[in-house]
C-alpha atoms as a PDB file:
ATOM      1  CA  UNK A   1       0.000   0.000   0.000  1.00  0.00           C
ATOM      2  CA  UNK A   2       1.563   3.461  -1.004  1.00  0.00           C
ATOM      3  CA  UNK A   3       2.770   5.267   1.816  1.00  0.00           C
ATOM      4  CA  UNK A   4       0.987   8.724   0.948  1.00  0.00           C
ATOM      5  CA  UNK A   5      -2.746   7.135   1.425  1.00  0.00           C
ATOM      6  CA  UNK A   6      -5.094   9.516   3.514  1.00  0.00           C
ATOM      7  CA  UNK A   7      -7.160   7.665   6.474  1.00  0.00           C
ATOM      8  CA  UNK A   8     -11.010   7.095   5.750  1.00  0.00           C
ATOM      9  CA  UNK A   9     -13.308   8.451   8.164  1.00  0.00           C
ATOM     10  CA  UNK A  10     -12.659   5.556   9.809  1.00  0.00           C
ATOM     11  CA  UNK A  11      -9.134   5.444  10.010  1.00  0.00           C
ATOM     12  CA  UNK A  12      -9.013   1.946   9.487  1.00  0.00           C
ATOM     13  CA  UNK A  13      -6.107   2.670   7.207  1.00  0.00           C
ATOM     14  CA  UNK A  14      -2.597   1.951   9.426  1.00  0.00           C
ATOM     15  CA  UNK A  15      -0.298   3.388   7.123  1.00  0.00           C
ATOM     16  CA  UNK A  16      -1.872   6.902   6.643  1.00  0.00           C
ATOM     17  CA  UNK A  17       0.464   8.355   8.937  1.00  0.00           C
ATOM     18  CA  UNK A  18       3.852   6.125   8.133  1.00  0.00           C
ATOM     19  CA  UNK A  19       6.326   8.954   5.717  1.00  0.00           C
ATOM     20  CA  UNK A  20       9.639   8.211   3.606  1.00  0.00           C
ATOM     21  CA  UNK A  21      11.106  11.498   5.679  1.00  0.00           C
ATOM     22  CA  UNK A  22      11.412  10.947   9.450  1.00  0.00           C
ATOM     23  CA  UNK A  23       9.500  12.914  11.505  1.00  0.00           C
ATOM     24  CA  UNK A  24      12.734  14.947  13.719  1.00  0.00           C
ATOM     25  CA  UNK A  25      14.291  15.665  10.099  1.00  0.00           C
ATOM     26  CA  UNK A  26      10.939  17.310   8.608  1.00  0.00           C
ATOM     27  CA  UNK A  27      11.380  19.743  11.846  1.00  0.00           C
ATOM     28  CA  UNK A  28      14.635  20.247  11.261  1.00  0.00           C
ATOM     29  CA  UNK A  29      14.048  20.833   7.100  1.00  0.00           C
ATOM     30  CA  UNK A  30      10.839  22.884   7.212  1.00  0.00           C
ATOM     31  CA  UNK A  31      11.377  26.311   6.620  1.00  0.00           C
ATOM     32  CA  UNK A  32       9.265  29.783   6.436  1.00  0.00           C
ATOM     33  CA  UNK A  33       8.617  30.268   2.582  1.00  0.00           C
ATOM     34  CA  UNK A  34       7.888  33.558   1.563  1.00  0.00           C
ATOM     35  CA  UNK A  35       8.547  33.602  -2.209  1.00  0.00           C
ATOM     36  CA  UNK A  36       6.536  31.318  -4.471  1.00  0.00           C
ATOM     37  CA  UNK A  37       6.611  29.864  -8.034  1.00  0.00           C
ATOM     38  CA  UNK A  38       2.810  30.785  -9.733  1.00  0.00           C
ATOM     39  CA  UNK A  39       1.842  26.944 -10.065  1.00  0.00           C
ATOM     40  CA  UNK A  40      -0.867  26.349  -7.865  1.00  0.00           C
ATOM     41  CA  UNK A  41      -0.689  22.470  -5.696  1.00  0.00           C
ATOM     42  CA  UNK A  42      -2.871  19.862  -7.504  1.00  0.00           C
ATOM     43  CA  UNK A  43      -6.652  18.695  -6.057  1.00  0.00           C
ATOM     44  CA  UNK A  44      -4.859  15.509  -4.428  1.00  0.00           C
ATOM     45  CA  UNK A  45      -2.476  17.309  -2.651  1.00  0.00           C
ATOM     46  CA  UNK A  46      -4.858  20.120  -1.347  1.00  0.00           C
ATOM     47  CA  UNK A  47      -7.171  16.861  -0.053  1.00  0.00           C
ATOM     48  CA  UNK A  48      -4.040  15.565   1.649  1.00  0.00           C
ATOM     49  CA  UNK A  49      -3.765  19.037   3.103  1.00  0.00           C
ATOM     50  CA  UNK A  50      -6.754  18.943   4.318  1.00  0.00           C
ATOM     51  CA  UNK A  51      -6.567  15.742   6.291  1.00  0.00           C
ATOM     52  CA  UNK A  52      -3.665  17.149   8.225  1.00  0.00           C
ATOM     53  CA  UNK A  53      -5.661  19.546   9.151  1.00  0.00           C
ATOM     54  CA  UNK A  54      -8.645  17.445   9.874  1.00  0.00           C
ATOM     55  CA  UNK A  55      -6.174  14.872  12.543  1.00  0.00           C
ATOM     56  CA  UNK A  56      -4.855  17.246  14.206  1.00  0.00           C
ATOM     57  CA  UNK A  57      -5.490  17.124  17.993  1.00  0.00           C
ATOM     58  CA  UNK A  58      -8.426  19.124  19.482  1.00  0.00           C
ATOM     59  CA  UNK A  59      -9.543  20.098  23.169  1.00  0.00           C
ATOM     60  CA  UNK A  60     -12.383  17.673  24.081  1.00  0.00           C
ATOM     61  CA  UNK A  61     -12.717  16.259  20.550  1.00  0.00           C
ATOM     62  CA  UNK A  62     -14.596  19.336  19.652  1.00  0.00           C
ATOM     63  CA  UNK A  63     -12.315  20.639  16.386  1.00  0.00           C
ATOM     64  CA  UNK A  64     -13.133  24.182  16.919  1.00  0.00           C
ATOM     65  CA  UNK A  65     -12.013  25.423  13.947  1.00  0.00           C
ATOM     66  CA  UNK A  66     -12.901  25.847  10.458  1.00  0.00           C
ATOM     67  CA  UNK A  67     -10.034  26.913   7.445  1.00  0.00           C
ATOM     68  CA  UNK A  68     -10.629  28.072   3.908  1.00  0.00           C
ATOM     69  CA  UNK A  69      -8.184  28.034   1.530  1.00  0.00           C
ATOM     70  CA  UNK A  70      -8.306  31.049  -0.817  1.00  0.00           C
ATOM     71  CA  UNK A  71      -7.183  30.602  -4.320  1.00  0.00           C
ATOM     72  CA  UNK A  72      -8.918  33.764  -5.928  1.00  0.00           C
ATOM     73  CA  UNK A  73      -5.643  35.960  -6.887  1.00  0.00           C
ATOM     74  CA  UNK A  74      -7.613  39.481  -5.918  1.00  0.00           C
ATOM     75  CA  UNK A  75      -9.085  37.944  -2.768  1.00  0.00           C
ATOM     76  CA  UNK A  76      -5.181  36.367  -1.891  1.00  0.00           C
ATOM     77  CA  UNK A  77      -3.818  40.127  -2.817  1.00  0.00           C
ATOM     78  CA  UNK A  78      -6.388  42.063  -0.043  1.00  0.00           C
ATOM     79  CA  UNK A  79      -5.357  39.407   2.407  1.00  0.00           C
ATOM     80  CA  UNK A  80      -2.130  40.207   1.426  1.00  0.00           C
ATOM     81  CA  UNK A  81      -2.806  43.920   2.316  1.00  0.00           C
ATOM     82  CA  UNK A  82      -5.032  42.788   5.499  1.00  0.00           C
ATOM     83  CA  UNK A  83      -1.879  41.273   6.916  1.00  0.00           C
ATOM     84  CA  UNK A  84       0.325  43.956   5.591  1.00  0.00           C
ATOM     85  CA  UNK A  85       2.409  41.439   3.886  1.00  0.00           C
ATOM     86  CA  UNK A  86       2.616  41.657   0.056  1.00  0.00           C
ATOM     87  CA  UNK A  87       4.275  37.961   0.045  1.00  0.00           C
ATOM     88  CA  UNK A  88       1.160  36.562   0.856  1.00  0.00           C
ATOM     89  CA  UNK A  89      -1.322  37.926  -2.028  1.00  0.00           C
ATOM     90  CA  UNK A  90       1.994  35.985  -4.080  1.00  0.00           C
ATOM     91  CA  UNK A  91       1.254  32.367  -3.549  1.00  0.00           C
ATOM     92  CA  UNK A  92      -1.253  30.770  -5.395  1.00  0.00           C
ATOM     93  CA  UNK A  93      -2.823  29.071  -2.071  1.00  0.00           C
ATOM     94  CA  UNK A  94      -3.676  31.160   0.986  1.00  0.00           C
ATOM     95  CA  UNK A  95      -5.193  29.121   3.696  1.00  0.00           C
ATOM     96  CA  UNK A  96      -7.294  31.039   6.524  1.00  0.00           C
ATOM     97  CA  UNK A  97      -7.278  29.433   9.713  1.00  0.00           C
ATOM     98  CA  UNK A  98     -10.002  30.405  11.739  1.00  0.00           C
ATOM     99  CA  UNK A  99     -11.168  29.785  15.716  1.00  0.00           C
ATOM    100  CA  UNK A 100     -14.387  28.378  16.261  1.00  0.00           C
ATOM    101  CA  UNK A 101     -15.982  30.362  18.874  1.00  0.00           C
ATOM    102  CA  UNK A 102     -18.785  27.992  19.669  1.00  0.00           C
ATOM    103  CA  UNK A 103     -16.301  25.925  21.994  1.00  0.00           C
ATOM    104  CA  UNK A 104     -17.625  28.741  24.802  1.00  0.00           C
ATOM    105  CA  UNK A 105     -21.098  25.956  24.731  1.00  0.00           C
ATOM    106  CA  UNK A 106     -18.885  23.505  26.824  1.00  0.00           C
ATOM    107  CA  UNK A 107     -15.433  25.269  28.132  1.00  0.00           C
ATOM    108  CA  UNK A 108     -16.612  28.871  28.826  1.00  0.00           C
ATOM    109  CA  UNK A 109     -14.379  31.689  28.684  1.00  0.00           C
ATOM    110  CA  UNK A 110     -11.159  29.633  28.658  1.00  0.00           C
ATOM    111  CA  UNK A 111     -12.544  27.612  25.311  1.00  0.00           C
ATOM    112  CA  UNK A 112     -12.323  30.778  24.000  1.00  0.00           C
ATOM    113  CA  UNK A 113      -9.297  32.210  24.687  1.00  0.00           C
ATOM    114  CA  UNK A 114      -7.225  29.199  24.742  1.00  0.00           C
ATOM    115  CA  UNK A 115      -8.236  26.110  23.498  1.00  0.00           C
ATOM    116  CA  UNK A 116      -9.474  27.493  20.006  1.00  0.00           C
ATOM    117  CA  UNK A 117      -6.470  28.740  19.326  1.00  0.00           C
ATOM    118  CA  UNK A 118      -4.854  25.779  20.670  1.00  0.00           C
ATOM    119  CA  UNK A 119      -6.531  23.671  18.240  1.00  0.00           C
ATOM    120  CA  UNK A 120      -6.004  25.853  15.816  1.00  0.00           C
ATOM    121  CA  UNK A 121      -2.024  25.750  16.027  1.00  0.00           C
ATOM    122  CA  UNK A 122      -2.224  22.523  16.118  1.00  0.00           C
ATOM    123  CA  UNK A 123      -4.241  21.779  12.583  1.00  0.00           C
ATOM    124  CA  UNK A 124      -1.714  24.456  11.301  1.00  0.00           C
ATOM    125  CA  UNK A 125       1.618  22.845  12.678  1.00  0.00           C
ATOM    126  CA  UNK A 126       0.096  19.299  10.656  1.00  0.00           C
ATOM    127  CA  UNK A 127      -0.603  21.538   7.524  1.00  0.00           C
ATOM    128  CA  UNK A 128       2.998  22.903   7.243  1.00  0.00           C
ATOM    129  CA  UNK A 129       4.745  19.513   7.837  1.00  0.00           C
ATOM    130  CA  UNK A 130       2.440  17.712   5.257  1.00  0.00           C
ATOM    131  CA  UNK A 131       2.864  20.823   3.113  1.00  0.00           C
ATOM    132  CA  UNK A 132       7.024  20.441   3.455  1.00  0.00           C
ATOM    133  CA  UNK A 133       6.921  16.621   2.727  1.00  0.00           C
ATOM    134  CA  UNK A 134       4.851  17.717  -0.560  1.00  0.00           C
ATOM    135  CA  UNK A 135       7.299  19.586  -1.762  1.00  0.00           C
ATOM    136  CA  UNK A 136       5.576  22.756  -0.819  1.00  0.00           C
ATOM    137  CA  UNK A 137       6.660  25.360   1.013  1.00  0.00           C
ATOM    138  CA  UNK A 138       4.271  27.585   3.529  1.00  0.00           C
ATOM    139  CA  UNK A 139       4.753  30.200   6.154  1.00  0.00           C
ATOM    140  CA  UNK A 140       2.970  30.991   9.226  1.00  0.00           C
ATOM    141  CA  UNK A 141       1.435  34.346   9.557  1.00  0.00           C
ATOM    142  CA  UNK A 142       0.086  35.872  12.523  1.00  0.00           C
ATOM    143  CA  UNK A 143      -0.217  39.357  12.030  1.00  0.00           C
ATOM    144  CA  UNK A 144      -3.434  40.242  10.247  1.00  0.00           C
ATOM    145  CA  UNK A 145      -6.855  42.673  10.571  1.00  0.00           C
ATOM    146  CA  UNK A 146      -9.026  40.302  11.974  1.00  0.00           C
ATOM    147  CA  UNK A 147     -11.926  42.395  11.288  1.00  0.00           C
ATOM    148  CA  UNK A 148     -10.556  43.316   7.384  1.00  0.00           C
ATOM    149  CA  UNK A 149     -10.004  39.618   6.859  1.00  0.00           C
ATOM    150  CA  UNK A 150     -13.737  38.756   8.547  1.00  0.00           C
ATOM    151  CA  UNK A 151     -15.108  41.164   6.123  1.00  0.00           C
ATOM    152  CA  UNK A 152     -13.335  39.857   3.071  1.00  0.00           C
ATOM    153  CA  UNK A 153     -14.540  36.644   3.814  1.00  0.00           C
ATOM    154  CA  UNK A 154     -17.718  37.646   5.087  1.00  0.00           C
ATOM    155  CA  UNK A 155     -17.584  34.755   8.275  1.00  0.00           C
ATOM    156  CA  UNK A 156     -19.831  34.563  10.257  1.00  0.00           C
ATOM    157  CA  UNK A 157     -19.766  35.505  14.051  1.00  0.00           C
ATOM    158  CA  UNK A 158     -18.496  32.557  15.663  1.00  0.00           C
ATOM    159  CA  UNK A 159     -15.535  32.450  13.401  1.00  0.00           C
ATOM    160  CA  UNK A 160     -12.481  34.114  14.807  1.00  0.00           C
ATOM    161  CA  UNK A 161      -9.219  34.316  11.707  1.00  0.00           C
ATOM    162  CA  UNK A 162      -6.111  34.113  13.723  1.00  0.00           C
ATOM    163  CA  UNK A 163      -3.420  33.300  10.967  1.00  0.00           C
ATOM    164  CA  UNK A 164      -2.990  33.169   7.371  1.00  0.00           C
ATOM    165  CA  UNK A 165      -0.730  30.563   5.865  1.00  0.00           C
ATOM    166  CA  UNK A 166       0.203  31.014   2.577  1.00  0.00           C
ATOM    167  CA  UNK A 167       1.442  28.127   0.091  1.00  0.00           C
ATOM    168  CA  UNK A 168       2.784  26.695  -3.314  1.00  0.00           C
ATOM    169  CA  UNK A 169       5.836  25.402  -4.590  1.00  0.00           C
ATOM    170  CA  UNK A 170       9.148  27.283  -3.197  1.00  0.00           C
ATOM    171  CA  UNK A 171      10.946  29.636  -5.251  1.00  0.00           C
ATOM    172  CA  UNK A 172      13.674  30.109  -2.548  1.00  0.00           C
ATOM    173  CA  UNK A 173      15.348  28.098  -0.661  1.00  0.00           C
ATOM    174  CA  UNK A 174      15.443  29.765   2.889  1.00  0.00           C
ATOM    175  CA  UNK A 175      18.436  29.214   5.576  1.00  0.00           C
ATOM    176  CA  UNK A 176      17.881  27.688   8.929  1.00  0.00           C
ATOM    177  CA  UNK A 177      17.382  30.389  11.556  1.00  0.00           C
ATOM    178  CA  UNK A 178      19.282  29.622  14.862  1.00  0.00           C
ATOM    179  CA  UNK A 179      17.503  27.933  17.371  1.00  0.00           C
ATOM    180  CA  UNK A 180      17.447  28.372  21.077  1.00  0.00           C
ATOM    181  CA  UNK A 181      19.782  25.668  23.377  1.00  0.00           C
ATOM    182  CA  UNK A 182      18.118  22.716  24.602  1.00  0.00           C
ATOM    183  CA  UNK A 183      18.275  24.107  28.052  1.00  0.00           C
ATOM    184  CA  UNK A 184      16.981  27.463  27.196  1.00  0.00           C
ATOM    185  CA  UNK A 185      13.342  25.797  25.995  1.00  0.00           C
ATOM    186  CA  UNK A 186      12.659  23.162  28.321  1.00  0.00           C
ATOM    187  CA  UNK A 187      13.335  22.744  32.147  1.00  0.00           C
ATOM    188  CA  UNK A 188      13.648  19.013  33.533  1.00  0.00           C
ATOM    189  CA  UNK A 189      11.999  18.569  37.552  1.00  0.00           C
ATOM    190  CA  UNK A 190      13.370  15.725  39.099  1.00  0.00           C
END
């Protein structure tokens, strides 16, 4: 069975997740793409996409969040604009990854200021690594006018856009940044 399959809604499929490219070197290889080549990623690879998105971990099951992934060149330029970030309106895929405010129903106040956007980052950080082992290259972008992007996309209330990520095939080949020391990011209590 090929190695790239997607899981059915059942996920009876075992070797959905199983990659040629081991997991600590796609963290190591991913980079922040900001300069794209105009060929936009084929149907099968915006599906696989979308399944990372769709696995990721959520608080209490309840996926509270909701992406769309803009292709539309004048609708990928004002997000562009909205984020104040010409790169973005460049790629030919801009995925909006939105909070699903509804969460509040069964976590209250701390559903929606945390684990929205908790779920959130953690659809994203599966759509950049499946993204990198396409061949694609992506960056994660924060700063954006909520309300200009909610208007552009016309959402309704109980969506919240908290990043835009766009993608397509690399036309750069970015360097690795420097990372902090092992001891700087995690503390060990014994």
């Amino acid at each position: 069975m090929p190695t790239d399959t997607v899981p059915d809604a059942n996920c009876s499929n075992r070797t959905w997740y199983r990659t040629p490219v081991p997991i600590p070197k796609m963290f190591r290889e991913r980079r922040s793409v900001r300069a794209f080549e105009a060929e936009k990623p084929p149907a099968d690879v915006l599906a696989r996409l979308v399944d990372a998105l769709r696995w990721a971990p959520s608080a209490g099951h309840l996926e509270s969040r909701h992406f769309y992934f803009v292709t539309d060149r004048t609708l990928r330029r004002k997000l562009a604009r909205a984020a104040e970030q010409p790169f973005v309106g460049r790629a030919p895929v801009v995925v909006v990854a939105c909070a699903d405010l509804r969460i509040r129903r069964e976590y209250g106040a701390r559903g929606v200021q945390l684990y929205c956007l908790m779920d959130v980052a953690a659809a994203v950080q599966n759509l950049l690594l499946v993204a990198h082992r396409e061949g694609l290259g992506a960056c994660w972008v924060g700063a954006l006018d909520e309300k200009e992007v909610r208007g552009l996309l016309g959402l309704p209330r109980h969506l919240r856009p908290v990043s835009l990520v766009p993608l397509g095939y690399p036309a750069e080949e970015p360097e690795a940044a420097e990372r902090a020391a092992r001891e700087d990011v995690a503390t060990f209590l014994r």
